[in-house]
PDB file of N, CA and C in Angstrom:
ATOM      1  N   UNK A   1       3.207  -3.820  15.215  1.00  0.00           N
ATOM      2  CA  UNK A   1       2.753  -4.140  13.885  1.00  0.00           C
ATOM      3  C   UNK A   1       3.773  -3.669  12.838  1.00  0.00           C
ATOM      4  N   UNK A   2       4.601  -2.491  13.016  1.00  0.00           N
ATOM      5  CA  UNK A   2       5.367  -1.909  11.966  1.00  0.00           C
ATOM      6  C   UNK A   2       6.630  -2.558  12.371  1.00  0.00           C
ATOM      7  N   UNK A   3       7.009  -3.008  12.858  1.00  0.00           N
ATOM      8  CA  UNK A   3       7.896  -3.813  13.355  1.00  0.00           C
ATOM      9  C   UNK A   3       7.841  -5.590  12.201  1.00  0.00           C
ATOM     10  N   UNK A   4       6.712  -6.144  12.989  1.00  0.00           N
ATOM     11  CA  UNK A   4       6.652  -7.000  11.789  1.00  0.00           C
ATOM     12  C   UNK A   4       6.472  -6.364   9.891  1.00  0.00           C
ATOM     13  N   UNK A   5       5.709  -5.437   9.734  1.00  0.00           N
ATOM     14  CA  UNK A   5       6.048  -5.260   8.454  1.00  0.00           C
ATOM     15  C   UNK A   5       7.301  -4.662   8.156  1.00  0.00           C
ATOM     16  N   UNK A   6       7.950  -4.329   8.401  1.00  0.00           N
ATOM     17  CA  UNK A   6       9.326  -3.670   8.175  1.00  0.00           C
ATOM     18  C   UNK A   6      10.255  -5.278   7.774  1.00  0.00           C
ATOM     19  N   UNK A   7       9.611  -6.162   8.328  1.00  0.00           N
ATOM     20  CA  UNK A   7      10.336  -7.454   8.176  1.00  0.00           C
ATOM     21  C   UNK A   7      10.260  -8.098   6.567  1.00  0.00           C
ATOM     22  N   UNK A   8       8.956  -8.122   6.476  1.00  0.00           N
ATOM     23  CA  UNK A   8       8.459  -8.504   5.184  1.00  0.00           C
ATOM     24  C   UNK A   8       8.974  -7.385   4.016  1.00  0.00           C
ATOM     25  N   UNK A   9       8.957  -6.300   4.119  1.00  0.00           N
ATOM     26  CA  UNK A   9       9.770  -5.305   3.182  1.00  0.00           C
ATOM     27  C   UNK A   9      11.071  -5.336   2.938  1.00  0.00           C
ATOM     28  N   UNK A  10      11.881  -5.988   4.384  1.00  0.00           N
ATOM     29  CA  UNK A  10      13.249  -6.150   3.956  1.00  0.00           C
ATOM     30  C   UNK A  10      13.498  -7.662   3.213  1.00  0.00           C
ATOM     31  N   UNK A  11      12.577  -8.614   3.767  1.00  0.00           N
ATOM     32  CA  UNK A  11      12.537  -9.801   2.835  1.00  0.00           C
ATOM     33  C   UNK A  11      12.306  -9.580   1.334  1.00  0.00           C
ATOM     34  N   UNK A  12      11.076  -8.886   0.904  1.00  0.00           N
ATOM     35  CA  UNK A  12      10.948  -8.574  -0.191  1.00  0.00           C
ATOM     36  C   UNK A  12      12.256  -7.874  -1.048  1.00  0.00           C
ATOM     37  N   UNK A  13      12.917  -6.829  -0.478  1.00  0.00           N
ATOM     38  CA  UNK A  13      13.499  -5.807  -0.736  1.00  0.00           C
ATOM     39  C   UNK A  13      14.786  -6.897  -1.270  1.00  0.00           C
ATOM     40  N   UNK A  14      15.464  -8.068  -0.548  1.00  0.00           N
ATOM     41  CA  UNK A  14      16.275  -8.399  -0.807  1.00  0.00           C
ATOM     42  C   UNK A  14      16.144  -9.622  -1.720  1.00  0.00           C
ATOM     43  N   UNK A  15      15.146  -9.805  -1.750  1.00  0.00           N
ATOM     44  CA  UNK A  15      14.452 -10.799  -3.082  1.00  0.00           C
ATOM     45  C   UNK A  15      14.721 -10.442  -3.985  1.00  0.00           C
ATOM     46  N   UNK A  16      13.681  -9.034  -4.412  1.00  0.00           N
ATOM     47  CA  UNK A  16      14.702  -7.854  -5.825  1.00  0.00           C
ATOM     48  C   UNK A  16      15.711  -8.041  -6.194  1.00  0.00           C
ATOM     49  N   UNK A  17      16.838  -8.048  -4.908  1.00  0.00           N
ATOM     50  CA  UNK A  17      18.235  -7.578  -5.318  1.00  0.00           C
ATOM     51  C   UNK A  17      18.340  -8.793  -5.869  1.00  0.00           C
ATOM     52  N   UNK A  18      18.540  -9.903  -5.403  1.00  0.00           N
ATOM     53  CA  UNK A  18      18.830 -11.382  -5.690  1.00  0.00           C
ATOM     54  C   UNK A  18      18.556 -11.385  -7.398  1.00  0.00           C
ATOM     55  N   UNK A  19      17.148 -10.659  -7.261  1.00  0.00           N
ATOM     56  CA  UNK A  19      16.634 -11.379  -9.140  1.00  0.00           C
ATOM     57  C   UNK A  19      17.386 -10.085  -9.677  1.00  0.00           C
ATOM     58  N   UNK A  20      17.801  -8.984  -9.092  1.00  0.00           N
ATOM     59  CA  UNK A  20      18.274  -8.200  -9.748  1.00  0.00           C
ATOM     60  C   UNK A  20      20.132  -9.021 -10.318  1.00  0.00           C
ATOM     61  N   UNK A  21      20.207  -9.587  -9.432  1.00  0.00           N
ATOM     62  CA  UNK A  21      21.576  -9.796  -9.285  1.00  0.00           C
ATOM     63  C   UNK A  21      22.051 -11.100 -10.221  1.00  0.00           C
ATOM     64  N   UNK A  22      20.874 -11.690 -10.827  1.00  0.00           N
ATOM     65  CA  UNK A  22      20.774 -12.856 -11.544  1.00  0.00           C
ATOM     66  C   UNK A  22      21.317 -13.017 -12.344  1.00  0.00           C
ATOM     67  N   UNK A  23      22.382 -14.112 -12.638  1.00  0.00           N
ATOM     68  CA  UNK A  23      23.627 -14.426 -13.477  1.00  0.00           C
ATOM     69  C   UNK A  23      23.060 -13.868 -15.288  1.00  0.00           C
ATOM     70  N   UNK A  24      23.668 -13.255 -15.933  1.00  0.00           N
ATOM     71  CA  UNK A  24      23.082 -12.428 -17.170  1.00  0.00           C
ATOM     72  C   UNK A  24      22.305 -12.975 -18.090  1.00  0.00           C
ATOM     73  N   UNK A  25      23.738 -14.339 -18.288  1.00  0.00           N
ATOM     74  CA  UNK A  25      23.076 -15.476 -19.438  1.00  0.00           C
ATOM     75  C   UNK A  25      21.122 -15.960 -18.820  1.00  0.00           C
ATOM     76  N   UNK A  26      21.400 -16.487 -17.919  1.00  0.00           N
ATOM     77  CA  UNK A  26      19.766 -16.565 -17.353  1.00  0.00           C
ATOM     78  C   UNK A  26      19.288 -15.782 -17.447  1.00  0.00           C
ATOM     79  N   UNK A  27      19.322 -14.524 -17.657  1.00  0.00           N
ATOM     80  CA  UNK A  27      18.152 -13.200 -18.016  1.00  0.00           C
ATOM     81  C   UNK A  27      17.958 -13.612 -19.288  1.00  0.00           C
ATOM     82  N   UNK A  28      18.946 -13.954 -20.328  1.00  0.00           N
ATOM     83  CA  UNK A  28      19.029 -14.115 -21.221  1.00  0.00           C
ATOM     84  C   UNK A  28      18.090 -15.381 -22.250  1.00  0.00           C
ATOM     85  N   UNK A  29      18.144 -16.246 -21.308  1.00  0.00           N
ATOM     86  CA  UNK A  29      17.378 -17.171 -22.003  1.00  0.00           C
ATOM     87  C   UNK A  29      15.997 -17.016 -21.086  1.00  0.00           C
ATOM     88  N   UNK A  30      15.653 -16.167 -20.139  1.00  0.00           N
ATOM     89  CA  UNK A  30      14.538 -16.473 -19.984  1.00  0.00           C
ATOM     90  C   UNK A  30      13.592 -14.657 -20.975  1.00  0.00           C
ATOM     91  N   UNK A  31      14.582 -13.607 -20.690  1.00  0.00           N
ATOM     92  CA  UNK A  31      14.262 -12.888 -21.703  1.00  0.00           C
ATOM     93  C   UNK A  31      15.158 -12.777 -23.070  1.00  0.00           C
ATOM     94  N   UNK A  32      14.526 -13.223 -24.595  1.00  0.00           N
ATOM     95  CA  UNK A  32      15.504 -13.215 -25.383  1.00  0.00           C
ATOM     96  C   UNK A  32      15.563 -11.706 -26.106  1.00  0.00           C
ATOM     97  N   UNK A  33      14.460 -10.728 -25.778  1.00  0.00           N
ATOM     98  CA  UNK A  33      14.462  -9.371 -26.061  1.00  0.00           C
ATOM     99  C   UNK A  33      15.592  -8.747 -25.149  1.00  0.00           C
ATOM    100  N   UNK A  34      16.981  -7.763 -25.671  1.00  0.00           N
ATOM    101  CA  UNK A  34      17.213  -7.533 -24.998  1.00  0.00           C
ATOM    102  C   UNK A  34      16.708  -6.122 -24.204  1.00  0.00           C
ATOM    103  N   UNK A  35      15.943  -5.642 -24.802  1.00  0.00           N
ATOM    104  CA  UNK A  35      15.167  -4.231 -23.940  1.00  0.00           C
ATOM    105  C   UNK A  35      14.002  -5.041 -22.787  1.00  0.00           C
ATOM    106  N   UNK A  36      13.501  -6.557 -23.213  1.00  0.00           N
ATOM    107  CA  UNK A  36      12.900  -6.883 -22.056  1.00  0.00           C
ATOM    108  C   UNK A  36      14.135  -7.144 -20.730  1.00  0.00           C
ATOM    109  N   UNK A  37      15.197  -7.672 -20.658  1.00  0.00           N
ATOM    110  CA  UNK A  37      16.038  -7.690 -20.195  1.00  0.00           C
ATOM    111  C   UNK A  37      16.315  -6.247 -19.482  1.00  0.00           C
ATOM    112  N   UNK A  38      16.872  -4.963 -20.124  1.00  0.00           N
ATOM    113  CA  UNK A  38      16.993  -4.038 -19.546  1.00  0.00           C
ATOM    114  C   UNK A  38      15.620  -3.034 -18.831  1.00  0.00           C
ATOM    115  N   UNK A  39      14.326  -3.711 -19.188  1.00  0.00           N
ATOM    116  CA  UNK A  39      13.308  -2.756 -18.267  1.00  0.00           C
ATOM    117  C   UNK A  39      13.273  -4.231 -17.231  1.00  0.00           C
ATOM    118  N   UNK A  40      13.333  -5.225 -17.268  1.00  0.00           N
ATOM    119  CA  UNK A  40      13.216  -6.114 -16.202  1.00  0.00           C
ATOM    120  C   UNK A  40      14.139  -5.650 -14.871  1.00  0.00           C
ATOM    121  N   UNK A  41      14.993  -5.518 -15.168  1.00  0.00           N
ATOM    122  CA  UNK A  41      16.445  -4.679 -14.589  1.00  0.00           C
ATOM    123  C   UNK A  41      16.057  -3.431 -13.729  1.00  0.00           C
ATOM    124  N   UNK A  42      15.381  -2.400 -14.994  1.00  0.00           N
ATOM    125  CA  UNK A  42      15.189  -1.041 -13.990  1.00  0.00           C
ATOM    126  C   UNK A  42      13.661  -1.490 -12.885  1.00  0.00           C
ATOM    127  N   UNK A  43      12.860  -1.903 -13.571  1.00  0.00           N
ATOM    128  CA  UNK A  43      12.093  -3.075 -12.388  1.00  0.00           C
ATOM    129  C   UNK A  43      12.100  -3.061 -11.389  1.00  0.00           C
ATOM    130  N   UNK A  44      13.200  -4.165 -11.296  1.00  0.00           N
ATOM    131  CA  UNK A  44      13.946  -4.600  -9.983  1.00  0.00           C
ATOM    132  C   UNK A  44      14.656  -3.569  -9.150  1.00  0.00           C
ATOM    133  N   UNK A  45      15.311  -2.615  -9.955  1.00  0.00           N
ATOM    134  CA  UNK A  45      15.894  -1.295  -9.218  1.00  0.00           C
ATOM    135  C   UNK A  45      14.575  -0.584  -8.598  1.00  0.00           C
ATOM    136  N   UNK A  46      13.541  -0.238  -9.279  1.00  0.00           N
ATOM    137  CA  UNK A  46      12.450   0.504  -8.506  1.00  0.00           C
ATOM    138  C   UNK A  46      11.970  -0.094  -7.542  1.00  0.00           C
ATOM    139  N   UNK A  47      11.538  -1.328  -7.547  1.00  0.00           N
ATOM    140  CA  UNK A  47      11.220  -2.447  -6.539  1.00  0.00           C
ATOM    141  C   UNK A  47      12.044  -2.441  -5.394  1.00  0.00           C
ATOM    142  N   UNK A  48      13.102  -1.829  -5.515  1.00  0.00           N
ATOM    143  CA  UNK A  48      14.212  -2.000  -4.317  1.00  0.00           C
ATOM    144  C   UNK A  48      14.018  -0.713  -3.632  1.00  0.00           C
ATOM    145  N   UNK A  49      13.675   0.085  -4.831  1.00  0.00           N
ATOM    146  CA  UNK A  49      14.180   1.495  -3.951  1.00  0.00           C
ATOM    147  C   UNK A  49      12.235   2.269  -3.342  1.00  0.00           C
ATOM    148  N   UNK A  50      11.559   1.299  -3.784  1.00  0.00           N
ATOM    149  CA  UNK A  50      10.473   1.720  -3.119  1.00  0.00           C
ATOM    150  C   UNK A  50      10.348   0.564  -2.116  1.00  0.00           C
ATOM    151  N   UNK A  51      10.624  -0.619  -1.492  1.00  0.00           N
ATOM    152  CA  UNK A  51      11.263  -1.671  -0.328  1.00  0.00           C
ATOM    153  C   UNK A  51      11.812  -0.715   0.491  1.00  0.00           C
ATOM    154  N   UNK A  52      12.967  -0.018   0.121  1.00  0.00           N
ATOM    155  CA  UNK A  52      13.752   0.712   1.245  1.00  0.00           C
ATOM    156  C   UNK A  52      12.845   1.755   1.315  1.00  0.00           C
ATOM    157  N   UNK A  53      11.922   2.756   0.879  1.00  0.00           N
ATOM    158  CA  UNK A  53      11.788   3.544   1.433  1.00  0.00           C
ATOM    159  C   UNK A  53      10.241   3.212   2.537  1.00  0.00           C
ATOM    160  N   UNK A  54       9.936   2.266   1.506  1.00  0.00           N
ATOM    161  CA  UNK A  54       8.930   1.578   3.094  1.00  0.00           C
ATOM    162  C   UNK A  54       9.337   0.956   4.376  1.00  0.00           C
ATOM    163  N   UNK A  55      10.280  -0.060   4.332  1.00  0.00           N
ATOM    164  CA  UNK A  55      10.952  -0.347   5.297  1.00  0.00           C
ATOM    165  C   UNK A  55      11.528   0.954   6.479  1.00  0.00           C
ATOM    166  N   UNK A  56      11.947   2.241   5.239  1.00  0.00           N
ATOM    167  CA  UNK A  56      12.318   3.278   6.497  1.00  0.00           C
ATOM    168  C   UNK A  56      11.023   4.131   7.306  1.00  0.00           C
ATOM    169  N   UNK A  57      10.149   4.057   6.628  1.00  0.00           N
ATOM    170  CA  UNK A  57       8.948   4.798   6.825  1.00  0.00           C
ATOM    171  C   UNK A  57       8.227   3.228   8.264  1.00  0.00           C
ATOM    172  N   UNK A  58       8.450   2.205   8.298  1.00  0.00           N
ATOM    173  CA  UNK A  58       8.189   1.682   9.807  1.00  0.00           C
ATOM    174  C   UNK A  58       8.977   1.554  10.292  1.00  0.00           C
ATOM    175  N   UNK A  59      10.796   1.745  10.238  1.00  0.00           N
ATOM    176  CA  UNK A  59      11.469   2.214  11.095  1.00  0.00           C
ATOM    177  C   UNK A  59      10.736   3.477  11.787  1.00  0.00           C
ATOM    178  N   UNK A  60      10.689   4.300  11.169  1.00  0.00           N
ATOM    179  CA  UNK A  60       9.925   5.760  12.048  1.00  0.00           C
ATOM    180  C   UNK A  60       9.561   5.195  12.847  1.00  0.00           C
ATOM    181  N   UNK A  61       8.379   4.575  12.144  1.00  0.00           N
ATOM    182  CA  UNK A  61       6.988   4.413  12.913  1.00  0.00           C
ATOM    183  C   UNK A  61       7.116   3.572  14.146  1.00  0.00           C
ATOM    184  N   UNK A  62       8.427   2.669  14.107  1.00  0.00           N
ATOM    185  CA  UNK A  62       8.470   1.586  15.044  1.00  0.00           C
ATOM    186  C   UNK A  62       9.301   2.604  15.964  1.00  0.00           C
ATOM    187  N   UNK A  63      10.347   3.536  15.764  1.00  0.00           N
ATOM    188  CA  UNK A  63      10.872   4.413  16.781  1.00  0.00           C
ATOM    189  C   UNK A  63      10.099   5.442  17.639  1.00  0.00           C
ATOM    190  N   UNK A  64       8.912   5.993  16.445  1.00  0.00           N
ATOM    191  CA  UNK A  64       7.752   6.974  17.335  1.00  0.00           C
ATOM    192  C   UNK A  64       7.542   6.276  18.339  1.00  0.00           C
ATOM    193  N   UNK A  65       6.491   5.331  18.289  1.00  0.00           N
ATOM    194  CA  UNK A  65       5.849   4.551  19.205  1.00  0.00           C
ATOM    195  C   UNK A  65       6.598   3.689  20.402  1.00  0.00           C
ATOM    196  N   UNK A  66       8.272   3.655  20.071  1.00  0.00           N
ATOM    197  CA  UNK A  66       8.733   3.465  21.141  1.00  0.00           C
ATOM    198  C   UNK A  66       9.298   5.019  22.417  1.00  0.00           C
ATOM    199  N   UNK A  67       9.537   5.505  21.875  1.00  0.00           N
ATOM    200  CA  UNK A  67       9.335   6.933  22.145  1.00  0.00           C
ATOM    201  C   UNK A  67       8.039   7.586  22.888  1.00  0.00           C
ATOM    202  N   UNK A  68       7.200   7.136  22.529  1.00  0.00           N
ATOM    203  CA  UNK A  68       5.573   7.419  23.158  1.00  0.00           C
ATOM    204  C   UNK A  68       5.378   6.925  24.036  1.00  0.00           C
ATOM    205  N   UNK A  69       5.938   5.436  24.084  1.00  0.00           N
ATOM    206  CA  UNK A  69       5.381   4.435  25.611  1.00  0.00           C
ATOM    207  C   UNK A  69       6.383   4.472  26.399  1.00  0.00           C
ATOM    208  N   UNK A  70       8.263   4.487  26.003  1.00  0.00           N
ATOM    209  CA  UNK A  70       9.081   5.149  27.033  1.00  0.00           C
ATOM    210  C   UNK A  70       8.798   6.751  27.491  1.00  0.00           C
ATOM    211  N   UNK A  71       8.229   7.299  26.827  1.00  0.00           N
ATOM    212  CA  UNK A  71       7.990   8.816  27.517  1.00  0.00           C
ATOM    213  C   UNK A  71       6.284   8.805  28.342  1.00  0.00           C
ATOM    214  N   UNK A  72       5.637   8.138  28.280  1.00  0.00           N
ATOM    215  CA  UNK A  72       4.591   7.678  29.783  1.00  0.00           C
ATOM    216  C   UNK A  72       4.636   8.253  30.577  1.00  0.00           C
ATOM    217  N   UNK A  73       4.139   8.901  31.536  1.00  0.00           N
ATOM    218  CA  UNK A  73       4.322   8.370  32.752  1.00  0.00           C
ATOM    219  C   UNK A  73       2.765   8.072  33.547  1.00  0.00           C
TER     220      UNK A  73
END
């Protein structure tokens, strides 16, 4: 299960970056405030950096549990 969500977090995660990464002028005409522009921005930075830290948190989880069923016996 953490395996598949770890998938969807890195999809998400790199979605962010993409809109983070969005050519300026287009921020521009779709925000003409430029402070909406710069919190849209930090946004996208938090959005990324809470993506990665979920994504690492079912890495764990996907390494515990392989760890648990190779150590069996």
């Amino acid at each position: 299960m953490f395996k598949t969500i770890m998938k969807y977090e890195i999809l998400a995660m790199n979605a962010y970056k993409d809109m983070k990464n969005t050519n300026p002028e287009v921020l521009n005409e779709v925000f003409p405030d430029e402070n909406d522009v710069k919190e849209f921005l930090a946004d996208m930075e938090q959005l990324i950096k809470d993506e990665e830290m979920h994504a690492g948190i079912c890495k764990k989880q996907v390494g515990g549990y392989t760890t648990v069923m190779y150590n069996k016996k």
